[in-house]
C-alpha atoms as a PDB file:
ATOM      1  CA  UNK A   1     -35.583   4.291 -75.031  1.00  0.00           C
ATOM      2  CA  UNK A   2     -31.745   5.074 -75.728  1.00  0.00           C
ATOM      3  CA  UNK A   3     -30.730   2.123 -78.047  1.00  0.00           C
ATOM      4  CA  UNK A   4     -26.911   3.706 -77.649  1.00  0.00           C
ATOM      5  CA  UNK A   5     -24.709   2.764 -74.790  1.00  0.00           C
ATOM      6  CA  UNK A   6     -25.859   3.430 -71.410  1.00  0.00           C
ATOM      7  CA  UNK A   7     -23.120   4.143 -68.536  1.00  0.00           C
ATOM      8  CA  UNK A   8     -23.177   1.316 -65.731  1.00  0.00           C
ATOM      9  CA  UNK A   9     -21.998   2.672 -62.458  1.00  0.00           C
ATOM     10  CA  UNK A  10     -18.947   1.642 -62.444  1.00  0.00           C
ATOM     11  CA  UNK A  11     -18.198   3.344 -65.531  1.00  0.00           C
ATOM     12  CA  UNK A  12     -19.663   6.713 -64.329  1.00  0.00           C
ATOM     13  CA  UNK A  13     -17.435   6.499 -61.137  1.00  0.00           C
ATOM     14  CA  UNK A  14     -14.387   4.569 -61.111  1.00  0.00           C
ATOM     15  CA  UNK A  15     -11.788   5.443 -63.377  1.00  0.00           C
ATOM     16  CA  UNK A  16     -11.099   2.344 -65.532  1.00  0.00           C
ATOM     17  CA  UNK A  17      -7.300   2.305 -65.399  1.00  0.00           C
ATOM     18  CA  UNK A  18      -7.516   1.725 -61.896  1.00  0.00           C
ATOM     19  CA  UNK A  19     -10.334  -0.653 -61.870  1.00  0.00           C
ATOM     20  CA  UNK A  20      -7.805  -3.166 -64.075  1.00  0.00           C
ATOM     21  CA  UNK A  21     -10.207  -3.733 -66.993  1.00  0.00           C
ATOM     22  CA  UNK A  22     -11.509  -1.941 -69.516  1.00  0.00           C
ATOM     23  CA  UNK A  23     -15.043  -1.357 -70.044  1.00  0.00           C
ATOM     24  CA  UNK A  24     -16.388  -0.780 -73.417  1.00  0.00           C
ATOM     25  CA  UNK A  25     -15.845   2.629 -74.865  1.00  0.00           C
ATOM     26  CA  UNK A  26     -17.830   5.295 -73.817  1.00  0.00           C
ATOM     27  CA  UNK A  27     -19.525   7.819 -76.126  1.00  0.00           C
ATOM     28  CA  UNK A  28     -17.397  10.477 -77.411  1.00  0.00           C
ATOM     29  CA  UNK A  29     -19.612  13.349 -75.880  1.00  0.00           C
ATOM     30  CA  UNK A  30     -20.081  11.544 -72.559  1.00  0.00           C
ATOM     31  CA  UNK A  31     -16.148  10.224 -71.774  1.00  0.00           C
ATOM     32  CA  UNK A  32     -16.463  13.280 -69.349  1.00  0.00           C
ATOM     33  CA  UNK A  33     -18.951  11.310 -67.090  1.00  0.00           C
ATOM     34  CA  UNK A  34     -16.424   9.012 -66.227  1.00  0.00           C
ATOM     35  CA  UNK A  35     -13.719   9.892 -63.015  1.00  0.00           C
ATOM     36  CA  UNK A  36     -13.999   9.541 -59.535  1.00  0.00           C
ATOM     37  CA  UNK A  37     -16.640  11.249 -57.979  1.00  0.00           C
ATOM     38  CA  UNK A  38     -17.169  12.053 -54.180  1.00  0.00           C
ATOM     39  CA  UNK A  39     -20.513  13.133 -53.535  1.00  0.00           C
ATOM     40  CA  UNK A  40     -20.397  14.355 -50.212  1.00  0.00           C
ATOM     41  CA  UNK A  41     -16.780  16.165 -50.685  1.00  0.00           C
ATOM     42  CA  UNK A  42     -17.758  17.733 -53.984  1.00  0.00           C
ATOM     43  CA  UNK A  43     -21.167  19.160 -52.595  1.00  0.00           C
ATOM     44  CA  UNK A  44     -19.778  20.320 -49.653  1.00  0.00           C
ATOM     45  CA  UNK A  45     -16.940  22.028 -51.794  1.00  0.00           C
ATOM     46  CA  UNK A  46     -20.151  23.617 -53.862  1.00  0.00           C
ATOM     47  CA  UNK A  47     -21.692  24.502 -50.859  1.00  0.00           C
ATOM     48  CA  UNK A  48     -19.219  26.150 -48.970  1.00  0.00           C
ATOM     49  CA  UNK A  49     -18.552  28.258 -52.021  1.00  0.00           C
ATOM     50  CA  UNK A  50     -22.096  29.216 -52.447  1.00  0.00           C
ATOM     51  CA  UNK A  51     -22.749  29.764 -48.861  1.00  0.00           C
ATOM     52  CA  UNK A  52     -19.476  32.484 -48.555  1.00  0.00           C
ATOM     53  CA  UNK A  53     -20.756  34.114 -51.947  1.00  0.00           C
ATOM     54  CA  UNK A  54     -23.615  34.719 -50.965  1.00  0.00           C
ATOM     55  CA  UNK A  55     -23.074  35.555 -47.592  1.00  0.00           C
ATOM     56  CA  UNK A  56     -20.598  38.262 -48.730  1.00  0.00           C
ATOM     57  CA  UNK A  57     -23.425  39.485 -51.211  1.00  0.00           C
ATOM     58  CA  UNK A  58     -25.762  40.271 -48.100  1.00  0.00           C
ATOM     59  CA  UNK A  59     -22.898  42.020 -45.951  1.00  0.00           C
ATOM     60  CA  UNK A  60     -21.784  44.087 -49.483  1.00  0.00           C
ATOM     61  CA  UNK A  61     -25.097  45.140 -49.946  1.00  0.00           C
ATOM     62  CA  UNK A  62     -25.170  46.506 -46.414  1.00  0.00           C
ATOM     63  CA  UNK A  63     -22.780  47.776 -46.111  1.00  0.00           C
ATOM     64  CA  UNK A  64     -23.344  50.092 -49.718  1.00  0.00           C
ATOM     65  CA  UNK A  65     -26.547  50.931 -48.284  1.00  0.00           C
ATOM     66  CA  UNK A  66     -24.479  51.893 -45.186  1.00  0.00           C
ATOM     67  CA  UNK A  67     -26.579  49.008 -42.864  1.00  0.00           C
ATOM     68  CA  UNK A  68     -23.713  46.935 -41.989  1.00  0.00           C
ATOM     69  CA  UNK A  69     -24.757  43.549 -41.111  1.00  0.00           C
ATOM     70  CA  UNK A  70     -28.332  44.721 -40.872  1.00  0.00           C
ATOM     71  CA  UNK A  71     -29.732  42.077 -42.578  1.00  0.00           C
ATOM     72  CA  UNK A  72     -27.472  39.152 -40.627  1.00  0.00           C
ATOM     73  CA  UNK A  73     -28.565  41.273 -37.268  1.00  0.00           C
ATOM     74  CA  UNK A  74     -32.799  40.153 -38.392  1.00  0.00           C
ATOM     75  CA  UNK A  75     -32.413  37.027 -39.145  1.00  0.00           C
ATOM     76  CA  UNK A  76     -30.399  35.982 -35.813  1.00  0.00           C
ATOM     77  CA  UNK A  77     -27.162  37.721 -35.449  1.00  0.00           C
ATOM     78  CA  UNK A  78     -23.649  37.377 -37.742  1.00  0.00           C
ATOM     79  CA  UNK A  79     -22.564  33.936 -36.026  1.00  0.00           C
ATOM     80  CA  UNK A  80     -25.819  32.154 -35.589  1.00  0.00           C
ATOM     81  CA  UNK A  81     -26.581  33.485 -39.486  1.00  0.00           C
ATOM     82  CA  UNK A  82     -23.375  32.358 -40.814  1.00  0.00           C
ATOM     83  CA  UNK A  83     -23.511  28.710 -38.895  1.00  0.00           C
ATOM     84  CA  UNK A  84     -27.378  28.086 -40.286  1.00  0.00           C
ATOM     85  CA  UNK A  85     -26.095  29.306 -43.914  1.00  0.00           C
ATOM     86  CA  UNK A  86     -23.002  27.590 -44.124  1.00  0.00           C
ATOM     87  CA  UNK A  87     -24.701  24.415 -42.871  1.00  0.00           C
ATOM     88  CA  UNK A  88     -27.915  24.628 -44.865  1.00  0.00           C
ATOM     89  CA  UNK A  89     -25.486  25.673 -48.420  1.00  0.00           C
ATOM     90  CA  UNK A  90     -23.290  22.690 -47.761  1.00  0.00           C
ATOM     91  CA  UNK A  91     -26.349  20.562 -47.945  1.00  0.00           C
ATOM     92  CA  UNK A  92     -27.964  22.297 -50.799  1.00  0.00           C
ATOM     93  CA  UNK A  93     -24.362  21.553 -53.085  1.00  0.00           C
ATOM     94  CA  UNK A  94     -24.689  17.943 -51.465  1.00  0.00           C
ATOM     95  CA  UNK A  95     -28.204  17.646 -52.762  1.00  0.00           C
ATOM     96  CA  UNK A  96     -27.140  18.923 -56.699  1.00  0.00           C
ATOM     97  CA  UNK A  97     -24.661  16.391 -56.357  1.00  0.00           C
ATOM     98  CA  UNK A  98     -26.287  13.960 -55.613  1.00  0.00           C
ATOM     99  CA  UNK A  99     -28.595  14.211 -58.173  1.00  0.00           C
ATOM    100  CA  UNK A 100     -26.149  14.904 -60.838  1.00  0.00           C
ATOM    101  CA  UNK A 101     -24.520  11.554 -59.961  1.00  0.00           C
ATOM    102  CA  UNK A 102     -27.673   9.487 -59.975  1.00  0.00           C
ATOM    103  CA  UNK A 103     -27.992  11.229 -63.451  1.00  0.00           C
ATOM    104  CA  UNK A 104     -25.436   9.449 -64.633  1.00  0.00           C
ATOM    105  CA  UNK A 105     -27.376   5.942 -63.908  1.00  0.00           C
ATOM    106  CA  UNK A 106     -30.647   7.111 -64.642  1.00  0.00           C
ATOM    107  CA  UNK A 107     -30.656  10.394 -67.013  1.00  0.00           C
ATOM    108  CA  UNK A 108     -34.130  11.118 -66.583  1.00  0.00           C
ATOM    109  CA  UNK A 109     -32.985  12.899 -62.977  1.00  0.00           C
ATOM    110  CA  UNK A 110     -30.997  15.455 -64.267  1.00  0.00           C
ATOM    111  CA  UNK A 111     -34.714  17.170 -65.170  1.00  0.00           C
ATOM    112  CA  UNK A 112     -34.895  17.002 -61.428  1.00  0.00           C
ATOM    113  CA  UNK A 113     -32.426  19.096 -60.564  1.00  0.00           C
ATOM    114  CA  UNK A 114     -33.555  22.067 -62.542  1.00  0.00           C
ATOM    115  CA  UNK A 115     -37.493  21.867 -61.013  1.00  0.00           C
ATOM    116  CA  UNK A 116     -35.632  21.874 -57.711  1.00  0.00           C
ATOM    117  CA  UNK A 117     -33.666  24.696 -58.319  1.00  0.00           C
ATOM    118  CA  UNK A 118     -36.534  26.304 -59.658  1.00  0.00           C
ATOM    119  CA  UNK A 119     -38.751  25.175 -56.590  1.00  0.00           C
ATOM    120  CA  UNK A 120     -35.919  26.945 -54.303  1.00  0.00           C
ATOM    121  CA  UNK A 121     -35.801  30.180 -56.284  1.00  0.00           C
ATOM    122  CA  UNK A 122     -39.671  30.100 -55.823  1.00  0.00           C
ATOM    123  CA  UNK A 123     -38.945  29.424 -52.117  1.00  0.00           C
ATOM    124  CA  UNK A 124     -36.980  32.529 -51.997  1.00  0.00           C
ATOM    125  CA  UNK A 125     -39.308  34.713 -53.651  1.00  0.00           C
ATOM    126  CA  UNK A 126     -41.648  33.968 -51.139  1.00  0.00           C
ATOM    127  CA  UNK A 127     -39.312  34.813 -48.160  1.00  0.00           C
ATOM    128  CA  UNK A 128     -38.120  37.496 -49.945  1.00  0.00           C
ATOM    129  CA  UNK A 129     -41.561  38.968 -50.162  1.00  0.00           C
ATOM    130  CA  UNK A 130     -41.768  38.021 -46.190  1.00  0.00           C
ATOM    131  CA  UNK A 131     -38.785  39.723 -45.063  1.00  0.00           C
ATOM    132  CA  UNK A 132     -39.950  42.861 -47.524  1.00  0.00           C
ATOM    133  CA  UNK A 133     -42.445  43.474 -45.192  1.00  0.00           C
ATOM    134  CA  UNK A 134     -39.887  43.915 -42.252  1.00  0.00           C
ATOM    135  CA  UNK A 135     -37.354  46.927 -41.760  1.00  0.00           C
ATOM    136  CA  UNK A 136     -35.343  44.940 -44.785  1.00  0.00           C
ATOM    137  CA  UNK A 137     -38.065  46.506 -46.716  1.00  0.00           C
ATOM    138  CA  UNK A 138     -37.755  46.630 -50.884  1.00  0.00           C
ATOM    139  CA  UNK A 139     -33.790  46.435 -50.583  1.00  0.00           C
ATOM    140  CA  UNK A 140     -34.987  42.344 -49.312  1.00  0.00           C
ATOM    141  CA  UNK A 141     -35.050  41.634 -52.706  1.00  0.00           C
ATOM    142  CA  UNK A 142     -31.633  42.757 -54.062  1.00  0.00           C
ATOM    143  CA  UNK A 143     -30.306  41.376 -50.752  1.00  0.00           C
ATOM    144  CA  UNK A 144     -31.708  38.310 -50.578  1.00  0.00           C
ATOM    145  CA  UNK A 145     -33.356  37.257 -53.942  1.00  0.00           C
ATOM    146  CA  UNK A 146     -30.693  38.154 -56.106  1.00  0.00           C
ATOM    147  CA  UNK A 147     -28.143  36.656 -53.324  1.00  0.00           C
ATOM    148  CA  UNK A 148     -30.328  33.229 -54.272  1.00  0.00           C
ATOM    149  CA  UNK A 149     -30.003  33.690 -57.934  1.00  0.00           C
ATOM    150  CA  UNK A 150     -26.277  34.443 -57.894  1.00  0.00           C
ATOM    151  CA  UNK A 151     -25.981  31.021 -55.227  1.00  0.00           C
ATOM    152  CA  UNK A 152     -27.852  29.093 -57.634  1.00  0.00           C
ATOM    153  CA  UNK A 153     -25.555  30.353 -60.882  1.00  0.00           C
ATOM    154  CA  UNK A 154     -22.275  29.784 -58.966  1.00  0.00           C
ATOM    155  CA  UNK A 155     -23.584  26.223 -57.848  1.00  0.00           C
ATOM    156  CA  UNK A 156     -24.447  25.397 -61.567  1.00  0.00           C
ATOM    157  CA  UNK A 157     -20.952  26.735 -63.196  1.00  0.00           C
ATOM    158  CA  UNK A 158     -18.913  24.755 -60.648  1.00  0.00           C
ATOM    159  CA  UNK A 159     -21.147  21.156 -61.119  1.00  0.00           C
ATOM    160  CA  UNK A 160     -21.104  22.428 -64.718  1.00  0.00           C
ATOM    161  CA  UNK A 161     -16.916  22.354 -64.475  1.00  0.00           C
ATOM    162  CA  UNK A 162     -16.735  18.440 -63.560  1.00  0.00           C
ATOM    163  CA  UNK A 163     -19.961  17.689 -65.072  1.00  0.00           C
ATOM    164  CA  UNK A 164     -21.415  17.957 -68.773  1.00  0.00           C
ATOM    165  CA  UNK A 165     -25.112  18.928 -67.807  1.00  0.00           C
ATOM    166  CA  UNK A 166     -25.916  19.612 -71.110  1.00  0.00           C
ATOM    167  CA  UNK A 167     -24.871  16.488 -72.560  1.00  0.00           C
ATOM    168  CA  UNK A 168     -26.455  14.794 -69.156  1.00  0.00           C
ATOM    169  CA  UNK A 169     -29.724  16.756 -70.784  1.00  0.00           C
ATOM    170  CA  UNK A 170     -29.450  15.241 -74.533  1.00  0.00           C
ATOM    171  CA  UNK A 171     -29.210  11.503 -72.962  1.00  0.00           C
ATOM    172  CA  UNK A 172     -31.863  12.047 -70.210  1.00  0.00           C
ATOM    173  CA  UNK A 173     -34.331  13.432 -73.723  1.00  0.00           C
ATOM    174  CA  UNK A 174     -32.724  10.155 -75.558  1.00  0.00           C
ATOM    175  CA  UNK A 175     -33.755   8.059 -72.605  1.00  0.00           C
ATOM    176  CA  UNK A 176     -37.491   9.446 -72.696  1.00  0.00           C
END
């Protein structure tokens, strides 16, 4: 069990000069766990991010292949596509979030969020082995794994920008 100081919610989420007290000092190497945080705005930020990168990966691999919007045209058309990845990104960057902040209360989470990210990327594989077997054929993979692995690195560097995940690590090992 972490003996050192452990960061109460309050702490993790309300910045302390506004909250007109001040709370005991927080570890050096976790002061950047402290700020206001909201979830919902910050995920869907993520998400929205992710969701056009990746959406732009698809449509630039089509169109090198010269198959503009083939791949958008499968799985529903460009508008019903973009709606059903937009929406379902958002909620993915909501979800990392979310656990990131709960992180903060109970470190042991943060190991969560990297067996769901690796649960999604296994997720992918298998629809990416699905939608080989279509006219997307082996180009499913660059198109639509890799479009997953480059979501899931551009959702880690920008929760990685407001949050220290690898610090979040080192207190989730101390909590263990």
């Amino acid at each position: 069990m972490n003996q050192g100081h452990t960061l109460s919610h309050d702490e993790a989420f309300v910045d302390p000069r506004s909250a007109g007290h001040t709370p005991d000092p927080l570890p050096a190497d976790a002061a950047r766990l402290a700020g206001v945080h909201d979830t919902v705005r910050e995920g869907a930020r993520i998400g929205l991010v992710v969701g056009a990168s990746t959406w732009l990966w698809v449509a630039l691999v089509d169109l090198i292949v010269r198959q503009p919007f083939h791949t958008f045209d499968l799985l529903g058309g460009i508008p019903a596509f973009t709606v059903v990845h937009l929406l379902l990104t958002v909620a993915y960057g909501i979800a990392i979030v979310s656990v990131v902040h709960g992180a903060v209360r109970v470190p042991s989470l943060i190991y969560g969020l990297g067996f769901g990210i690796l649960f999604l990327e296994i997720a992918f594989a298998f629809l990416t082995v699905m939608l080989a077997s279509t006219s997307l054929g082996d180009l499913a993979w660059l198109r639509i794994f890799v479009g997953s692995l480059i979501g899931a690195s551009i959702a880690l560097r920008l929760v990685a920008q407001r949050h220290p995940l690898t610090i979040m690590l080192r207190l989730a090992d101390e909590e263990s």
